[in-house]
Each structure stands twice: as C-alpha cells, then as structure tokens.
Protein backbone atom coordinates (compact mmCIF):
# COMPACT_ATOMS: atom_id res chain seq x y z
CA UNK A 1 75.42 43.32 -54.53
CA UNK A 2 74.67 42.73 -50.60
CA UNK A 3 70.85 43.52 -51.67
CA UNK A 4 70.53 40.77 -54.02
CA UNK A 5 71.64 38.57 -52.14
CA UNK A 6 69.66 39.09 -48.98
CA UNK A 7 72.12 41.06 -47.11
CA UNK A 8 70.84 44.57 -48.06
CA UNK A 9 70.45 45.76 -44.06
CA UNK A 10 74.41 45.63 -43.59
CA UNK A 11 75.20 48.09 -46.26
CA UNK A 12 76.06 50.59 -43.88
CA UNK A 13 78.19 48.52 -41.74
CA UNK A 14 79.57 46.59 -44.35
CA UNK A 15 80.77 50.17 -45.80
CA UNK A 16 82.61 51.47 -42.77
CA UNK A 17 84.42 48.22 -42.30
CA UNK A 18 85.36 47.98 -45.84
CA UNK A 19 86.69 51.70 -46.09
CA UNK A 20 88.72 51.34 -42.69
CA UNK A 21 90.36 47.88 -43.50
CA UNK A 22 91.04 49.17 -47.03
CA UNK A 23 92.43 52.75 -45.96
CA UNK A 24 94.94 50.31 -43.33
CA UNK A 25 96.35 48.57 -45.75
CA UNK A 26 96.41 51.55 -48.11
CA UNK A 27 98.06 53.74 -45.30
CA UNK A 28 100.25 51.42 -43.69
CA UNK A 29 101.55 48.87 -46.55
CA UNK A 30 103.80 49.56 -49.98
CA UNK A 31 102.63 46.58 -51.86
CA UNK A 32 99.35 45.78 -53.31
CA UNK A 33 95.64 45.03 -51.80
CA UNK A 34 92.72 43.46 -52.41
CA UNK A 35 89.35 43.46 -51.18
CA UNK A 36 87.56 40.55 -50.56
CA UNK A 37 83.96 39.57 -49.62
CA UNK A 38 82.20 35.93 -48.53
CA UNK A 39 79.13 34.85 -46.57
CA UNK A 40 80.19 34.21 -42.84
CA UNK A 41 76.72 32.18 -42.57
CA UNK A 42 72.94 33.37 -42.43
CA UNK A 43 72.97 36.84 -42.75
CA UNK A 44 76.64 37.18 -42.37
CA UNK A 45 79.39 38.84 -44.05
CA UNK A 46 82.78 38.69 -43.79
CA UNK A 47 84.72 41.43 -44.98
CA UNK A 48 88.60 40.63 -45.81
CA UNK A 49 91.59 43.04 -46.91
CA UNK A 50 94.71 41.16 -48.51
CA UNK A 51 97.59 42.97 -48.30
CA UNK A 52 101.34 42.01 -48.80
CA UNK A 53 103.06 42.89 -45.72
CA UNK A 54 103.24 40.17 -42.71
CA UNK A 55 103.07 42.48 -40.15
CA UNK A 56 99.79 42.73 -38.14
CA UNK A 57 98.68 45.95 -36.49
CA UNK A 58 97.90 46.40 -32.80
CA UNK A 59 94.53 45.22 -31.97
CA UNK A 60 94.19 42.72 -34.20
CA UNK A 61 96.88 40.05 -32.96
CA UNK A 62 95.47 37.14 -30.78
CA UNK A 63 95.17 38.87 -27.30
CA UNK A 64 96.81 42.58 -28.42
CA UNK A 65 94.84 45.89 -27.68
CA UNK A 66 94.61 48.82 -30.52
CA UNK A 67 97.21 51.23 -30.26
CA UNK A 68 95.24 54.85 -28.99
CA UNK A 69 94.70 57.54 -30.97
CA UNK A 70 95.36 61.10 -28.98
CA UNK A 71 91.61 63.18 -28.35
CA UNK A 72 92.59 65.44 -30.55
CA UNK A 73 94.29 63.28 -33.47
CA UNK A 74 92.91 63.54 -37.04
CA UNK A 75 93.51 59.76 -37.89
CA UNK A 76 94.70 56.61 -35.82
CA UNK A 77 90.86 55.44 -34.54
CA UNK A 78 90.22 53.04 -37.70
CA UNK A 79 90.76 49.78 -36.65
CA UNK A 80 89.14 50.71 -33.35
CA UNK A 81 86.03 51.29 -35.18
CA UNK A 82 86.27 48.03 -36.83
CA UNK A 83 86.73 46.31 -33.57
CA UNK A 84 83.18 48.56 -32.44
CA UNK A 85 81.36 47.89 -35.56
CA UNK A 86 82.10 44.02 -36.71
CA UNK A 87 80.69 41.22 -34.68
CA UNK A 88 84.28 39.49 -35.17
CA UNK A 89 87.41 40.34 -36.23
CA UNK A 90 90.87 39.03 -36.55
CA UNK A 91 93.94 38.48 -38.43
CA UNK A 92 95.56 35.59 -40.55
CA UNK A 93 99.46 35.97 -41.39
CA UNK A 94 99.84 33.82 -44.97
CA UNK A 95 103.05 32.09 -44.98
CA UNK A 96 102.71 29.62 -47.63
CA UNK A 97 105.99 27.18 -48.76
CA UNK A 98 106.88 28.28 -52.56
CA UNK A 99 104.11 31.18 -52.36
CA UNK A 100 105.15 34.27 -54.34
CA UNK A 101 102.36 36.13 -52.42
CA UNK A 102 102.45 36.34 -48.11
CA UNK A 103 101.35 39.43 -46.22
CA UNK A 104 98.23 38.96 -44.02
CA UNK A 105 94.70 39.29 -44.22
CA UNK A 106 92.60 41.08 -41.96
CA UNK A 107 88.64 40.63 -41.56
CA UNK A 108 85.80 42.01 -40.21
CA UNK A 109 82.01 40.22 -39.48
CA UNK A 110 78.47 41.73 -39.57
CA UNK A 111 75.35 40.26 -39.61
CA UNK A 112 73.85 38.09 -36.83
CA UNK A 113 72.94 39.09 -33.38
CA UNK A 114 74.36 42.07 -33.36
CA UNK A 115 73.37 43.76 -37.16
C-alpha cells in the first residue's frame, strides 16, 4: 500500500514501528486494538495504535522518559525503539462525553528529514 502511494522507501521503518506499537498494546492491554495509518504530510506517515486502556506507558507522556530494559532482558526495549526510529511520537488519551470507546492512542512518524 505505502508503494502506491509514493511512500514505498519507509516500508522498513514503517514495519518496525507498526509491530512495536501493535505488540504494546497487545502485551500490555485486555481490550481490543486497532491499527491505524494516515499521511503526516509529504512523504510522511503516521503510524497510530488504538487501544482501550487510558493508561499511557513511560516514554510516551508529555515530558516522561521510557522505563529501561535490563542488558540482558529479552523484552522491555520496544517503545524505545519507536522513540529511535520515528521522527515524532506521542500519545493522545480519548476521553470523549457519552463515548462507549476511551483508551489512548499512541503514534509514531517517518518520512521527512530524517527517512
């Protein structure tokens, strides 16, 4: 799909970030998830897991650093290669009045400057 429309260079990166936001919320949340991809501007994607819990991890709060993984840990380092990979990242927390659905959405950039 990123081919077609132009964006066929960020496969790779657009992979990782995919695969670690999904595996977060898959890990770390009971409810469902949902992928979801946009343009982010000229030769920019922005990569966005849904999922239904409010509660956003370490690192991606306004101003919060990622929690560390120890050396010799098997898992733990996945939103820290987000945060190396994407040009941006962040968080939103969806509170809506009279919304069945909350939980948060985190998302990931690529393209630009950077790749």
């Amino acid at each position: 799909m990123l081919a077609t429309h132009g964006l066929g260079g960020l496969v790779p990166t657009a992979e990782l970030l995919a695969a670690e936001l999904l595996t977060n919320a898959h890990r770390h949340t009971r409810g469902p998830y949902a992928l979801r991809l946009r343009a982010a501007g000229p030769g920019r994607l922005r990569i966005g897991v849904w999922d239904s819990d409010p509660t956003v991890p370490p690192g991606f709060g306004p101003g919060s650093e990622p929690a560390r993984a120890a050396p010799d840990a098997e898992c733990g380092r996945g939103l820290e290669l987000v945060r190396a990979c994407a040009e941006e990242w962040g968080a939103h927390v969806l509170r809506e009045p009279g919304a069945s659905k909350g939980g948060k959405l985190l998302w990931a950039e690529c393209g630009g400057a950077g790749g």
